[in-house]
N, C-alpha and C. Protein backbone atom coordinates (compact mmCIF):
# COMPACT_ATOMS: atom_id res chain seq x y z
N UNK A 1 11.37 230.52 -60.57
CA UNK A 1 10.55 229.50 -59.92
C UNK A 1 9.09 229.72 -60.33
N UNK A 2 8.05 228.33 -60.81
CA UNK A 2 7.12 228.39 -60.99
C UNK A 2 6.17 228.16 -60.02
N UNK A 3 4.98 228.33 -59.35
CA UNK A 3 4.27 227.67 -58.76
C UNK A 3 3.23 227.65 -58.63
N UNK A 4 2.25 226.46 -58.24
CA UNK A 4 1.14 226.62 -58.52
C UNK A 4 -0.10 226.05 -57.56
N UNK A 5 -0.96 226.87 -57.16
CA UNK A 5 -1.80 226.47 -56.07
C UNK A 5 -3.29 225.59 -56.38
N UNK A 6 -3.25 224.53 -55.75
CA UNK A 6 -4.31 223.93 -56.31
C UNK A 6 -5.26 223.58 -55.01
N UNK A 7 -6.56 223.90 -55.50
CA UNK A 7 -7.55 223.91 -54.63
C UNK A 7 -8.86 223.71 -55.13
N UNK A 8 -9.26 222.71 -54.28
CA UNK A 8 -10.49 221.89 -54.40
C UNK A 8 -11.40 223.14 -53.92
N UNK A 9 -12.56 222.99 -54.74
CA UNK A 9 -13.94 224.19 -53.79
C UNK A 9 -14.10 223.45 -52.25
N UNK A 10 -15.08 224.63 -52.06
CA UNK A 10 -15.43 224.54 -50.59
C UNK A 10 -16.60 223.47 -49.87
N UNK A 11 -16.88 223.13 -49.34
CA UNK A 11 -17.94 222.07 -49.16
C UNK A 11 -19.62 222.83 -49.61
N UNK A 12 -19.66 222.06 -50.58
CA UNK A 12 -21.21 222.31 -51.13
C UNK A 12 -22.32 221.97 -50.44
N UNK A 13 -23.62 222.63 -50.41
CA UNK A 13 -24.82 222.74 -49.96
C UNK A 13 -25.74 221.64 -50.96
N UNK A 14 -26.19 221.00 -50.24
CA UNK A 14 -27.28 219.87 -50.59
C UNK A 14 -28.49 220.16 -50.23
N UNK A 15 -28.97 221.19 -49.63
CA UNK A 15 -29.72 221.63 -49.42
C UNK A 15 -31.24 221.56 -50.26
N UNK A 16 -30.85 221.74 -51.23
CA UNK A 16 -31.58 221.75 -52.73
C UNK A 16 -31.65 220.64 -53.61
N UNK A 17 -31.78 219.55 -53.14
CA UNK A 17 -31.23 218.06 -54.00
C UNK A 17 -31.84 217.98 -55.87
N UNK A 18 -33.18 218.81 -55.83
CA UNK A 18 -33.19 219.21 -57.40
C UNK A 18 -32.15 220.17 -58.10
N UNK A 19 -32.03 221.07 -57.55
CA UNK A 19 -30.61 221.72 -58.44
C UNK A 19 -29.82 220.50 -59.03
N UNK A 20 -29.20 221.02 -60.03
CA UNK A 20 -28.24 220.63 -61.02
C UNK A 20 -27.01 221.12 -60.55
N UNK A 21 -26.00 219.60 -60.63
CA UNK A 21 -24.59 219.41 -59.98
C UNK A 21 -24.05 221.07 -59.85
N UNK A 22 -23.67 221.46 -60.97
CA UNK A 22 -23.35 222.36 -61.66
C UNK A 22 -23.81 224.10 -60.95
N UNK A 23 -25.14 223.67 -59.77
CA UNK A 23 -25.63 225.04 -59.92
C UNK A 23 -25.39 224.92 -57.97
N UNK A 24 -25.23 223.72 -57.41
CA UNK A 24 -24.91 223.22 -56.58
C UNK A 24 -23.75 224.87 -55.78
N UNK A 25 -24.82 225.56 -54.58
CA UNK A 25 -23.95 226.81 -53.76
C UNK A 25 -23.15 226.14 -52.48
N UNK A 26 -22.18 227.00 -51.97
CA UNK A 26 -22.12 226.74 -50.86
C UNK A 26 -22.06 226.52 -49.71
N UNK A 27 -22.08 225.61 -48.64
CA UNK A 27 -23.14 225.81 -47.13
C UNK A 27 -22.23 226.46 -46.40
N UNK A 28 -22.75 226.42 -45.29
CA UNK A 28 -22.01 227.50 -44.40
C UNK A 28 -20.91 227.26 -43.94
N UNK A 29 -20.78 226.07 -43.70
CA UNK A 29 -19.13 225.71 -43.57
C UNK A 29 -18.10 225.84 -44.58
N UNK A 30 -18.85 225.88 -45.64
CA UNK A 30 -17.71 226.12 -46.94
C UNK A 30 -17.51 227.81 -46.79
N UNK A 31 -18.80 228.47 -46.44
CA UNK A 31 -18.26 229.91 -46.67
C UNK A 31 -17.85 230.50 -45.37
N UNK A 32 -17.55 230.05 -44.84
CA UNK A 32 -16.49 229.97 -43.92
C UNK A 32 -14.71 229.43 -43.45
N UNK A 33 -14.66 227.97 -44.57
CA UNK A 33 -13.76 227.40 -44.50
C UNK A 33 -13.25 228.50 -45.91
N UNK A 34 -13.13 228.75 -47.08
CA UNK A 34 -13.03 229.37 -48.01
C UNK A 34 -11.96 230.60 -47.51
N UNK A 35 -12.36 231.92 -46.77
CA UNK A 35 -11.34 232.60 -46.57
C UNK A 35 -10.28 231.81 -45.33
N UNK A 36 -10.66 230.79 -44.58
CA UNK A 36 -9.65 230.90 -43.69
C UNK A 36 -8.86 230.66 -44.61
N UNK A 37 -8.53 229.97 -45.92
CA UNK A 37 -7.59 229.16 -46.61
C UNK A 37 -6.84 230.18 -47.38
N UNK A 38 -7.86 230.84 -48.21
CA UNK A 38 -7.65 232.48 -48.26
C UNK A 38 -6.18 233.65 -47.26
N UNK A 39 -6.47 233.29 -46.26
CA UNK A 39 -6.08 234.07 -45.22
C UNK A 39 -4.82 233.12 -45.30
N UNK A 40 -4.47 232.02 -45.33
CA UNK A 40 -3.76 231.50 -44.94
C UNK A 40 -2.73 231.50 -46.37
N UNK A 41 -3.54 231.47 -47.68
CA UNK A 41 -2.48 232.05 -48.60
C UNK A 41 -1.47 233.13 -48.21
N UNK A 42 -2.92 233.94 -48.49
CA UNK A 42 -1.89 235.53 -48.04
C UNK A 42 -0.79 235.58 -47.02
N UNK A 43 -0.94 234.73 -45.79
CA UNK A 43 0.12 235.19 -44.87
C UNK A 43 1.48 234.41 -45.04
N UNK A 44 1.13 233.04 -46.04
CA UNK A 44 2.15 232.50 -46.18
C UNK A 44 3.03 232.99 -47.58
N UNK A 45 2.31 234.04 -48.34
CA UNK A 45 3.04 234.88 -49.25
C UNK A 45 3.07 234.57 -50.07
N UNK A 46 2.48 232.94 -50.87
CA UNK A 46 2.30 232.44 -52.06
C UNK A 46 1.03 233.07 -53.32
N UNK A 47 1.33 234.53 -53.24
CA UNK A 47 -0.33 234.73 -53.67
C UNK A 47 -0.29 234.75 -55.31
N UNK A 48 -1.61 233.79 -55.34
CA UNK A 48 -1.49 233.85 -57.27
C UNK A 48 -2.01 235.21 -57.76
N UNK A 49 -0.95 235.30 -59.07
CA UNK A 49 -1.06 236.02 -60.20
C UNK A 49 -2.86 236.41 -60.74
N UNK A 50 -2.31 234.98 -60.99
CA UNK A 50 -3.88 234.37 -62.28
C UNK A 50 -4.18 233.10 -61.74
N UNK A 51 -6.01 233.10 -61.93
CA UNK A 51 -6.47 231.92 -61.55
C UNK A 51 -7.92 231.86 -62.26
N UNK A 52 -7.40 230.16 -62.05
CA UNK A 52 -8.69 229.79 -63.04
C UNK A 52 -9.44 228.52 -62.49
N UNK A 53 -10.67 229.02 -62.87
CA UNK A 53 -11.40 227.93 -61.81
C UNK A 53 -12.58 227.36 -62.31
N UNK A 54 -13.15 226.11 -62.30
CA UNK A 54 -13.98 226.08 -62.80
C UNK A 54 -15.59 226.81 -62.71
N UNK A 55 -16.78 226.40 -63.92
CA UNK A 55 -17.15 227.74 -63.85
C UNK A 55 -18.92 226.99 -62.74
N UNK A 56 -18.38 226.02 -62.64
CA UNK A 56 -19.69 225.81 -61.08
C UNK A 56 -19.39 226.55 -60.14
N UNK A 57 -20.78 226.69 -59.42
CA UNK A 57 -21.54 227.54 -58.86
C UNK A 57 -20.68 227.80 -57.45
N UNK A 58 -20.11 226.29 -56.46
CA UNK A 58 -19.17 226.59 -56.01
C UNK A 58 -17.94 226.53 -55.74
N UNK A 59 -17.33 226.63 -57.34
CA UNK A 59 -16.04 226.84 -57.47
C UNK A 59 -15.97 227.87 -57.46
N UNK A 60 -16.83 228.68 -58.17
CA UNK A 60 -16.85 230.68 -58.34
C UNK A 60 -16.99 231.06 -57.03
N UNK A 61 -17.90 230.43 -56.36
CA UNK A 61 -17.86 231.18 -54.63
C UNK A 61 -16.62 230.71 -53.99
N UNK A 62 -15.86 229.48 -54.09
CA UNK A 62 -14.94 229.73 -53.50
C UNK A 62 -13.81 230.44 -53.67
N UNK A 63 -13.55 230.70 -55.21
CA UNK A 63 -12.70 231.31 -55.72
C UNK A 63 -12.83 233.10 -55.33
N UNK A 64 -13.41 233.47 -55.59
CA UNK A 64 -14.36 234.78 -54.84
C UNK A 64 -13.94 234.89 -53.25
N UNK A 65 -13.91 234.25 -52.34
CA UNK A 65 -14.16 234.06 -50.98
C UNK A 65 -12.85 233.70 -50.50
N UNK A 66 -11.84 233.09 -51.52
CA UNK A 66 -10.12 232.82 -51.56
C UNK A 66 -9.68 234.11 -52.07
N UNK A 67 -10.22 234.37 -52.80
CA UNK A 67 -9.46 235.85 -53.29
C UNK A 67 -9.75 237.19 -52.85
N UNK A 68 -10.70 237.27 -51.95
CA UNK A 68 -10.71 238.39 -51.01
C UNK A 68 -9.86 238.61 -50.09
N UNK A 69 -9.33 237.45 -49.77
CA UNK A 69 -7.88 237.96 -48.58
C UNK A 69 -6.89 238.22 -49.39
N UNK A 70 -6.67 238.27 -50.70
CA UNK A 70 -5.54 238.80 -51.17
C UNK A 70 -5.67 239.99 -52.54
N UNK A 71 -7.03 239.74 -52.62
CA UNK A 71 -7.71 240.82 -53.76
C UNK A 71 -7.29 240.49 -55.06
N UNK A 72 -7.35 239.77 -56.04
CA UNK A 72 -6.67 239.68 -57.43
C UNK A 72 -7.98 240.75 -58.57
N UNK A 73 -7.46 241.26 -59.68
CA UNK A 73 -7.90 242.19 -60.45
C UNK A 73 -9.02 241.05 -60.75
N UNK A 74 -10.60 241.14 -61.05
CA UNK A 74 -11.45 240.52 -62.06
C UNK A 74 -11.22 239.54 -63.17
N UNK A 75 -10.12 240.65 -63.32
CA UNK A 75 -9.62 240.29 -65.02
C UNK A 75 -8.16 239.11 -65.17
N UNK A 76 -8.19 239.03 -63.51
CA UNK A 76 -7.25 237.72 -63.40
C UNK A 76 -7.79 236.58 -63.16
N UNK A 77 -8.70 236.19 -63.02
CA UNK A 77 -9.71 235.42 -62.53
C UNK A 77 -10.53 234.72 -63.87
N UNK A 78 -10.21 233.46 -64.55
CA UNK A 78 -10.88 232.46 -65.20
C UNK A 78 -12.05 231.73 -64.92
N UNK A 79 -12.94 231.90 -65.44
CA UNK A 79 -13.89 230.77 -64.80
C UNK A 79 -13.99 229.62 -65.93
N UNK A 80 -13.78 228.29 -65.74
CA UNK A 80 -13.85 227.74 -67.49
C UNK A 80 -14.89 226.48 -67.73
N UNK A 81 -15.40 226.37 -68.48
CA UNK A 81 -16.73 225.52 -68.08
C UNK A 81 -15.55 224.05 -68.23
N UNK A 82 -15.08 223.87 -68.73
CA UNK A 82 -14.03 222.38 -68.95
C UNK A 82 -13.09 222.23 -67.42
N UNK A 83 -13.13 222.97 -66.53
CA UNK A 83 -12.38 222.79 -65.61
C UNK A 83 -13.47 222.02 -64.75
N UNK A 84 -14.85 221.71 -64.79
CA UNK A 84 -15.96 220.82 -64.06
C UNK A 84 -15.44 219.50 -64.73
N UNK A 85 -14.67 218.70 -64.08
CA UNK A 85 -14.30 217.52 -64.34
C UNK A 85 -13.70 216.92 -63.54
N UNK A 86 -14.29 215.87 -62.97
CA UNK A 86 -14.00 215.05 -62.20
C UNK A 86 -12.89 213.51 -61.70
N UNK A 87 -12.79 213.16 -62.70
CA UNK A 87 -12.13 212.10 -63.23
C UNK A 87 -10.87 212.24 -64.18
N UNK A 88 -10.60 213.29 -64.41
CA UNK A 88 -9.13 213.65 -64.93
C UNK A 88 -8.05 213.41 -64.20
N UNK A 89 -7.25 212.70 -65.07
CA UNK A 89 -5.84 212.62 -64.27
C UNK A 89 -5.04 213.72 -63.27
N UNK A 90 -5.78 214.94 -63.97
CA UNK A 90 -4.51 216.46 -63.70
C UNK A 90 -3.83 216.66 -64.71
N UNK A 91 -4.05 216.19 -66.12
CA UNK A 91 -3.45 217.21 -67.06
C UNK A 91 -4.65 218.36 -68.17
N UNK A 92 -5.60 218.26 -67.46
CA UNK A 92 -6.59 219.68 -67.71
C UNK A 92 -6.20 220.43 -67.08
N UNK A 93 -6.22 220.16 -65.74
CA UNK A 93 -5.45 221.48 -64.59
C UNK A 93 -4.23 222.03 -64.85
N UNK A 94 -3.59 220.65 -65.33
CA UNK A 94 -1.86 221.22 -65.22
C UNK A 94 -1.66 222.26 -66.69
N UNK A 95 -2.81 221.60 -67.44
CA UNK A 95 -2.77 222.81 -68.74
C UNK A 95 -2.52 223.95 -69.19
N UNK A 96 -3.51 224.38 -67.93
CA UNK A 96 -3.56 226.27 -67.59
C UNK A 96 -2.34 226.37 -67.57
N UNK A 97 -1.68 226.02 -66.44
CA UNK A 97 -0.15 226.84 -66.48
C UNK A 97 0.65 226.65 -67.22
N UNK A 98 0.58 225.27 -67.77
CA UNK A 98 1.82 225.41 -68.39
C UNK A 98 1.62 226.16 -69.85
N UNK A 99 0.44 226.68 -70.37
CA UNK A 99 0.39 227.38 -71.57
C UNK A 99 0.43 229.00 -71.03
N UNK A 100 0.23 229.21 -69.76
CA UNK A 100 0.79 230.62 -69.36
C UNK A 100 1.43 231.50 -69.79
N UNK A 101 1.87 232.50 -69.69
CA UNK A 101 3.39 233.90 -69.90
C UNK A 101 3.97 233.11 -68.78
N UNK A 102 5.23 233.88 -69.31
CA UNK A 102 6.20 233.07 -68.32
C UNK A 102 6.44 234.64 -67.05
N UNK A 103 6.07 235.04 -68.08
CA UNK A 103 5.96 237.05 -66.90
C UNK A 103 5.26 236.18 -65.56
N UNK A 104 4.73 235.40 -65.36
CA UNK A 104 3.48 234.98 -64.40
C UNK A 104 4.53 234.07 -63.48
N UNK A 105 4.32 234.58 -62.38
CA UNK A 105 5.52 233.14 -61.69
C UNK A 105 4.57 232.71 -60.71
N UNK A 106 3.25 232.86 -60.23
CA UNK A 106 2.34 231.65 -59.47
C UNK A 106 1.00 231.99 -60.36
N UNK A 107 0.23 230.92 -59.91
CA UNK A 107 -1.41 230.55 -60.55
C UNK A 107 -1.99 229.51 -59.90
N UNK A 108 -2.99 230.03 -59.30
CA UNK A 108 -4.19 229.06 -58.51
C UNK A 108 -5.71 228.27 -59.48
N UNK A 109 -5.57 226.85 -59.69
CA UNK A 109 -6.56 226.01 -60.01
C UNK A 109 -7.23 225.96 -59.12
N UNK A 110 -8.83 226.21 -59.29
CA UNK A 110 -10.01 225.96 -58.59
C UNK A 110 -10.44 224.76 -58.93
N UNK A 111 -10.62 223.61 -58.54
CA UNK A 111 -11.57 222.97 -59.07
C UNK A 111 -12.52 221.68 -58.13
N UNK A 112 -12.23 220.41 -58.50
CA UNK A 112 -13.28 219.14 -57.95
C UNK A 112 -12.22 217.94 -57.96
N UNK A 113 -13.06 217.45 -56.82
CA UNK A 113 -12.32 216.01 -56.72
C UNK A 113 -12.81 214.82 -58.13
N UNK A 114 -12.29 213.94 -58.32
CA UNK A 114 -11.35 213.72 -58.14
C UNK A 114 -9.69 213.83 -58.55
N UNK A 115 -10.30 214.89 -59.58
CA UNK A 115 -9.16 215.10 -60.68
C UNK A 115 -7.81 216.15 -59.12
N UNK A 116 -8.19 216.65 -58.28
CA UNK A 116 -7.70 217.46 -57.47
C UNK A 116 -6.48 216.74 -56.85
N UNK A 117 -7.48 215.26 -56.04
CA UNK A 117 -6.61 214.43 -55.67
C UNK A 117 -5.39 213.75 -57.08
N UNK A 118 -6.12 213.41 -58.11
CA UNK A 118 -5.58 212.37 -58.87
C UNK A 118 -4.35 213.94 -59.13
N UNK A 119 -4.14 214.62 -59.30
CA UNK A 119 -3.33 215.55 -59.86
C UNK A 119 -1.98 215.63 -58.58
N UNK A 120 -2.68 216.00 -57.39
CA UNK A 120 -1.65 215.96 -56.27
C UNK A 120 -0.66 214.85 -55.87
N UNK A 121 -1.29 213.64 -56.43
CA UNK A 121 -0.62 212.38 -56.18
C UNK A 121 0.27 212.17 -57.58
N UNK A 122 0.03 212.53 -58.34
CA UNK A 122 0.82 212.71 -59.59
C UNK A 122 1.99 213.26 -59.62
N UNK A 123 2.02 214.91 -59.02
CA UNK A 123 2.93 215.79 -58.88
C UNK A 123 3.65 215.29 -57.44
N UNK A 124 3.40 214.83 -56.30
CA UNK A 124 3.96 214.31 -55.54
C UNK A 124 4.09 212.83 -55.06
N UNK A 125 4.38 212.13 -55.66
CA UNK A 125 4.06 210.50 -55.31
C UNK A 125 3.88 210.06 -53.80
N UNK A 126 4.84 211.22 -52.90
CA UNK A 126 4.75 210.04 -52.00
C UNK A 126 4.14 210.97 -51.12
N UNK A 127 2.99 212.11 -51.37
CA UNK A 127 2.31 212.76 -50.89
C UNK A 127 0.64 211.36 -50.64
N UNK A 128 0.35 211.55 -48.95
CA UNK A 128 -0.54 210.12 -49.13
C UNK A 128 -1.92 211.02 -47.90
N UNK A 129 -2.45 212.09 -48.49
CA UNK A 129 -3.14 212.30 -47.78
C UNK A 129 -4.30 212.46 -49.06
N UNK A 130 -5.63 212.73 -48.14
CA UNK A 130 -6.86 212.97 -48.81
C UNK A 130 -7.09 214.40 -49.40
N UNK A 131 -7.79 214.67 -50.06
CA UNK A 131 -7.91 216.13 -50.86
C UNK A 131 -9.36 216.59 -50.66
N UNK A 132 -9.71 216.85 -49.01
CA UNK A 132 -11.08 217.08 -48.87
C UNK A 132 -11.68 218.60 -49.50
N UNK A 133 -12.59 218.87 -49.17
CA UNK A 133 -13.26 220.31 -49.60
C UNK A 133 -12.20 221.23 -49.27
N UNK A 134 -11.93 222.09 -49.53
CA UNK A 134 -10.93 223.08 -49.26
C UNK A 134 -9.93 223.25 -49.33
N UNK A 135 -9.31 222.08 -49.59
CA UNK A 135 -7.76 221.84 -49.34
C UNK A 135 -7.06 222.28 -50.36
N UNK A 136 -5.73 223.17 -49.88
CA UNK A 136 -4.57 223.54 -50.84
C UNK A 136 -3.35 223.07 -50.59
N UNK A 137 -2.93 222.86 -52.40
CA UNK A 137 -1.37 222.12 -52.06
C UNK A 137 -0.87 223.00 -53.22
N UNK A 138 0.06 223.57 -52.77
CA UNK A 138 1.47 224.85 -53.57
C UNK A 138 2.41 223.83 -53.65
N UNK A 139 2.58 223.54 -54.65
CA UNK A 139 3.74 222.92 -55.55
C UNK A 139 4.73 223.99 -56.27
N UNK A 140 5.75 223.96 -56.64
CA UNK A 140 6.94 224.74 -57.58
C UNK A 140 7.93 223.99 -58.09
N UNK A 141 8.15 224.57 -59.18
CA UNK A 141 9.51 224.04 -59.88
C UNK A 141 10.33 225.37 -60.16
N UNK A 142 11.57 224.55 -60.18
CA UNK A 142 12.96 225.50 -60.31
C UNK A 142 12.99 225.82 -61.66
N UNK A 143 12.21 226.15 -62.09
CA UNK A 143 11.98 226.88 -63.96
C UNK A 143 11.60 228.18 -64.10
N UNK A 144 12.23 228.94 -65.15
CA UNK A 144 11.62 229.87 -65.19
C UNK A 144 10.27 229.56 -66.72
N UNK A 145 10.05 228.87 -67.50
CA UNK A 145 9.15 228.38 -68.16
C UNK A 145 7.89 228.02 -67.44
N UNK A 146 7.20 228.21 -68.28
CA UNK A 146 5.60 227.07 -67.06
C UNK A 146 5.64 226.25 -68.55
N UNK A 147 6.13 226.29 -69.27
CA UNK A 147 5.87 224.77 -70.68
C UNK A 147 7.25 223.86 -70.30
N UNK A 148 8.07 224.03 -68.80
CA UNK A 148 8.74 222.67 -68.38
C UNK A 148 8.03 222.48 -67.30
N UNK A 149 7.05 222.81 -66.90
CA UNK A 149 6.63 221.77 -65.18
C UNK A 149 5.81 220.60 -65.68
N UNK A 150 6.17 219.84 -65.37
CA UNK A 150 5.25 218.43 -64.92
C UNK A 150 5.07 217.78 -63.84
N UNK A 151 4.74 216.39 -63.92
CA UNK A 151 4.53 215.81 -62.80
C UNK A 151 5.63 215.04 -62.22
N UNK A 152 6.99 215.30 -63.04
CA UNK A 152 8.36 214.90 -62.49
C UNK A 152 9.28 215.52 -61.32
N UNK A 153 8.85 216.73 -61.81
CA UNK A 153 10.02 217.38 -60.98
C UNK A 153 8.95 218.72 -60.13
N UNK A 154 8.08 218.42 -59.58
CA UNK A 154 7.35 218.98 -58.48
C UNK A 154 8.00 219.46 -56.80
N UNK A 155 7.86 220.16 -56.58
CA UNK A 155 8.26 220.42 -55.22
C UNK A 155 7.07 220.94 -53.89
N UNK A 156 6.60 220.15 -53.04
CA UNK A 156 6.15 220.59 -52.31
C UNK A 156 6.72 222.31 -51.11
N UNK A 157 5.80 222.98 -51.00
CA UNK A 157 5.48 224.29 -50.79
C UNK A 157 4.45 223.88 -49.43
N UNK A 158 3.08 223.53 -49.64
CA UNK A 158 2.38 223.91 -48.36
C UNK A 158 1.17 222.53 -48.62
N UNK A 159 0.75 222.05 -48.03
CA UNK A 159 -0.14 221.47 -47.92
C UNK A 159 -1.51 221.69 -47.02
N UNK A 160 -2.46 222.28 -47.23
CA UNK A 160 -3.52 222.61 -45.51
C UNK A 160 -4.86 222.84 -46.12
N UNK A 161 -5.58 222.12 -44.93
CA UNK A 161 -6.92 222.32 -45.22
C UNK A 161 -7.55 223.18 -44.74
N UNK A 162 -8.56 223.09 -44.34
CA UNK A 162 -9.27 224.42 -42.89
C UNK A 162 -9.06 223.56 -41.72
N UNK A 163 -9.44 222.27 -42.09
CA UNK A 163 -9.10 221.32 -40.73
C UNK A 163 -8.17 221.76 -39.58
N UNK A 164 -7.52 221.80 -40.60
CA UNK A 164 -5.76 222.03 -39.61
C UNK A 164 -5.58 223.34 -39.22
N UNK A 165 -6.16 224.61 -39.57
CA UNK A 165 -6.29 225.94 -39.36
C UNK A 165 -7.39 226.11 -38.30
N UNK A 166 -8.41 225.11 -38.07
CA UNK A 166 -9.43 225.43 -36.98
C UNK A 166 -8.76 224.81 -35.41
């Protein structure tokens, strides 16, 4: 079984309206909402391998702040400047994994709306919710390959935001 956790960053700080999208940290509700989701990996036992996230300012803090409740090595951890994209269908995201080792049986995408949403609705059609700041959706397929998952044969795993955890 493959699977794969996808998660939008945490709610960004506007604080700074000259900063650049890109350099854009985040506010206190994000660094807060960040491990509950974190926490809520870990206890539900889905914890990624490898993850890759994009390489804005707070995708790295959330990714950082998700991966402290379950600790992953440095050296598992991607940051990629092409994962800042907004408007992708979900086959940049779905990329990572499926060019993976197959040794790897989960992997968590960090990234931005709207490619987050457009990807979740892809892999689940008749999945009809919103993909706010924080939110994770664990999908799997019955493969042992990550070069057979697509957006056909997806299986929902977990869906949750912080919303629903507060």
């Amino acid at each position: 079984m493959k699977t794969l956790l996808l998660l939008r960053h945490a709610k960004s700080s506007w604080e700074y309206p000259y900063l650049e999208d890109r350099l854009r940290p985040l506010n206190k509700r994000g660094k807060t909402d960040a491990p509950l989701i974190g926490e809520y990996i870990a206890k539900a036992g889905i914890i990624p391998e490898v993850m890759y996230a994009s390489s804005a300012v707070r995708c790295v803090a959330t990714a950082n702040l998700v991966q402290s409740k379950f600790k992953l090595d440095s050296g598992q951890i991607y940051f990629r400047d092409n994962l800042y994209t907004f408007s992708d269908n979900g086959d940049l995201y779905l990329s990572y994994p499926q060019a993976s080792d197959d040794t790897i049986d989960t992997i968590m995408v960090v990234g931005h709306n709207d490619t987050c949403f457009n990807l979740a609705h892809r892999l689940l059609p008749g999945f009809d919710s919103k993909f706010p700041t924080c939110a994770c959706l664990a999908v799997y397929w019955n493969t042992n390959n990550w070069n057979e998952i697509g957006v056909a044969n997806a299986r929902l795993h977990f869906y949750i935001t912080p919303k629903m955890l507060k």
